[in-house]
C-alpha atoms as a PDB file:
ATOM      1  CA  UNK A   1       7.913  -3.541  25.536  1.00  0.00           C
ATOM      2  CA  UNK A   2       5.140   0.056  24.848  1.00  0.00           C
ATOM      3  CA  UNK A   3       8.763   1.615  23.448  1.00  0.00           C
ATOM      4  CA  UNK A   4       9.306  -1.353  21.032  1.00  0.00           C
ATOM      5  CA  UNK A   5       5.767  -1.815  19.671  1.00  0.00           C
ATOM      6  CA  UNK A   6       5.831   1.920  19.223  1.00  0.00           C
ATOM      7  CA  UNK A   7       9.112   2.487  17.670  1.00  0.00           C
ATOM      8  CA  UNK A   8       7.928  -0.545  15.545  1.00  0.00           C
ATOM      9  CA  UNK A   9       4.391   0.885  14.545  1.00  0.00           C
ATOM     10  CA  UNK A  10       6.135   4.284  13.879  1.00  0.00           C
ATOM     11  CA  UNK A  11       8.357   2.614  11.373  1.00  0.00           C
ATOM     12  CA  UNK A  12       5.257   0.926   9.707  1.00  0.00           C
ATOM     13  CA  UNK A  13       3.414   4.091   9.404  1.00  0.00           C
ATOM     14  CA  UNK A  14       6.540   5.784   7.514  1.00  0.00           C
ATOM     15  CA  UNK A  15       6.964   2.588   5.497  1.00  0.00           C
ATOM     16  CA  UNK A  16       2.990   2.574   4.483  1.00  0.00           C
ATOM     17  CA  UNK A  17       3.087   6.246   3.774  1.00  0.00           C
ATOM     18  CA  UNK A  18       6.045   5.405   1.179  1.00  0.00           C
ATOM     19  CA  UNK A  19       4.093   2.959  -0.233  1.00  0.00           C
ATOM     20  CA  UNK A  20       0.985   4.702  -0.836  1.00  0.00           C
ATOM     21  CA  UNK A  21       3.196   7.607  -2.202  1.00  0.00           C
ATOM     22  CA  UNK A  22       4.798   5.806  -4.694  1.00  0.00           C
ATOM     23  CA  UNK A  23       1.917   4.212  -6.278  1.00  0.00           C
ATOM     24  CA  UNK A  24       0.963   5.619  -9.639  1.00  0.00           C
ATOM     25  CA  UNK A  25      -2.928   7.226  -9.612  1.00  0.00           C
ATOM     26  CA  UNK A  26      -5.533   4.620 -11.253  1.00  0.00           C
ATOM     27  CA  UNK A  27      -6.445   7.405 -13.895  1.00  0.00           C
ATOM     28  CA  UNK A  28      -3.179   8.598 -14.982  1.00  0.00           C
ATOM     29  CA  UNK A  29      -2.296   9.094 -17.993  1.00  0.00           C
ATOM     30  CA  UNK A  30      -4.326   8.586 -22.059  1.00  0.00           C
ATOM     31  CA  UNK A  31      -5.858   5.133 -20.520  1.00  0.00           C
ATOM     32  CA  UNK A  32      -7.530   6.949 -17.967  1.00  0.00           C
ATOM     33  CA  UNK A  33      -9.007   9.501 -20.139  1.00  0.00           C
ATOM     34  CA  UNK A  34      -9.621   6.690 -23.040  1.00  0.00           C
ATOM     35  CA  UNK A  35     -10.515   3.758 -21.054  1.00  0.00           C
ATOM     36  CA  UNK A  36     -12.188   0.422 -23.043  1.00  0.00           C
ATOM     37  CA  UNK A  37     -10.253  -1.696 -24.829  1.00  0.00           C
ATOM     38  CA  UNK A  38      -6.569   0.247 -24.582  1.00  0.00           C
ATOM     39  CA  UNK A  39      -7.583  -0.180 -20.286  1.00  0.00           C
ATOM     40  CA  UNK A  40      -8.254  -4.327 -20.537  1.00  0.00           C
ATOM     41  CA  UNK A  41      -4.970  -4.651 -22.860  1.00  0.00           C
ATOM     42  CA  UNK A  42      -2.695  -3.033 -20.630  1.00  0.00           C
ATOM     43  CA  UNK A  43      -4.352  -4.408 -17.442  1.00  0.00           C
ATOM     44  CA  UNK A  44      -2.628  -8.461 -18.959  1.00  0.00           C
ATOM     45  CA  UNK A  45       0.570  -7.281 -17.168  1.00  0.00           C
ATOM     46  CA  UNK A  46      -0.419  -5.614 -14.133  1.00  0.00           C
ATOM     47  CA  UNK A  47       0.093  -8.477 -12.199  1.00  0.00           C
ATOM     48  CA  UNK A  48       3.543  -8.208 -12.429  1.00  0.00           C
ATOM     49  CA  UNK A  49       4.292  -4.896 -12.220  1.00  0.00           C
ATOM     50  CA  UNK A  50       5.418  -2.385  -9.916  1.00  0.00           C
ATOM     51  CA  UNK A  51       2.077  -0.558  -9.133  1.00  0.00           C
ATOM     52  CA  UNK A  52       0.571  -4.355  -8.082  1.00  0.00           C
ATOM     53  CA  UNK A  53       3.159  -5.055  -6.011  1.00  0.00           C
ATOM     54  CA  UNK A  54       3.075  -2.230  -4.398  1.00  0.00           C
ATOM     55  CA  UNK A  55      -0.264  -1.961  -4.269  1.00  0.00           C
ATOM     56  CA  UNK A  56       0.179  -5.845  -2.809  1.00  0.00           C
ATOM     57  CA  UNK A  57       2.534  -4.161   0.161  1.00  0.00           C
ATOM     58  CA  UNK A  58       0.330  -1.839   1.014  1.00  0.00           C
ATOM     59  CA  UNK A  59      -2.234  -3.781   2.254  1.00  0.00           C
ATOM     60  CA  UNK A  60       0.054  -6.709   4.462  1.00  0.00           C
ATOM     61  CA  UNK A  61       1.745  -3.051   5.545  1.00  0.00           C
ATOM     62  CA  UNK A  62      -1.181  -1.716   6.725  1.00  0.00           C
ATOM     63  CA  UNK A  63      -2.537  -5.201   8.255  1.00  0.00           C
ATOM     64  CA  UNK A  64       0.493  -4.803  10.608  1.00  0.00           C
ATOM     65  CA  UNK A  65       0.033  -0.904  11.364  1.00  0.00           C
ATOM     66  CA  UNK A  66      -3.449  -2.403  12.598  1.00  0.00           C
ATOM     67  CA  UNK A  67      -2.247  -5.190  14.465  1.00  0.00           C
ATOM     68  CA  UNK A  68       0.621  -3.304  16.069  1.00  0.00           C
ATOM     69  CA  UNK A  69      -2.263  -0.878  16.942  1.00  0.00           C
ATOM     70  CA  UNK A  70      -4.567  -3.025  18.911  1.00  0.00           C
ATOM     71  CA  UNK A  71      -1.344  -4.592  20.549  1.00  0.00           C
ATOM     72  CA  UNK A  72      -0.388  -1.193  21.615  1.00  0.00           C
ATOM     73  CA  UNK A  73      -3.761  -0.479  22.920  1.00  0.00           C
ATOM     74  CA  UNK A  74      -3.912  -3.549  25.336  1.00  0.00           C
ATOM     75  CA  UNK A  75      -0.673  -3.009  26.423  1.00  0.00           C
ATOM     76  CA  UNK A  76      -1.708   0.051  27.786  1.00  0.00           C
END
């Protein structure tokens, strides 16, 4: 059961690592540097795109790294 929980925590760490990797920095770009009004108008879609959604993942990801991590710890 300590080898399934850890192969399984192992595979969430690599997973949450790819997701933090992937997400785009929250300055990047002319919006970061202009900000204002070109920041709210873009920021209508960001609910749907790929940043928030990954953004989304990374935090049930990481919920489960945790969880798997205090699971691991009483099993020991």
């Amino acid at each position: 059961m300590t080898i399934f929980v850890t192969i399984l925590q192992l595979l969430c760490g690599l997973i949450l690592i790819l997701a933090v990797l992937f997400q785009s920095g929250k300055s990047s770009g002319l919006s970061g540097a202009i900000g204002g009004v070109a920041d709210t108008f873009m920021a209508k879609g960001k609910a749907k795109s790929i940043d928030a959604k990954l953004a989304n993942a990374t935090k049930w990801i990481g919920a489960v790294f945790i969880v798997l991590t205090v699971i691991l710890n009483i099993l020991h």
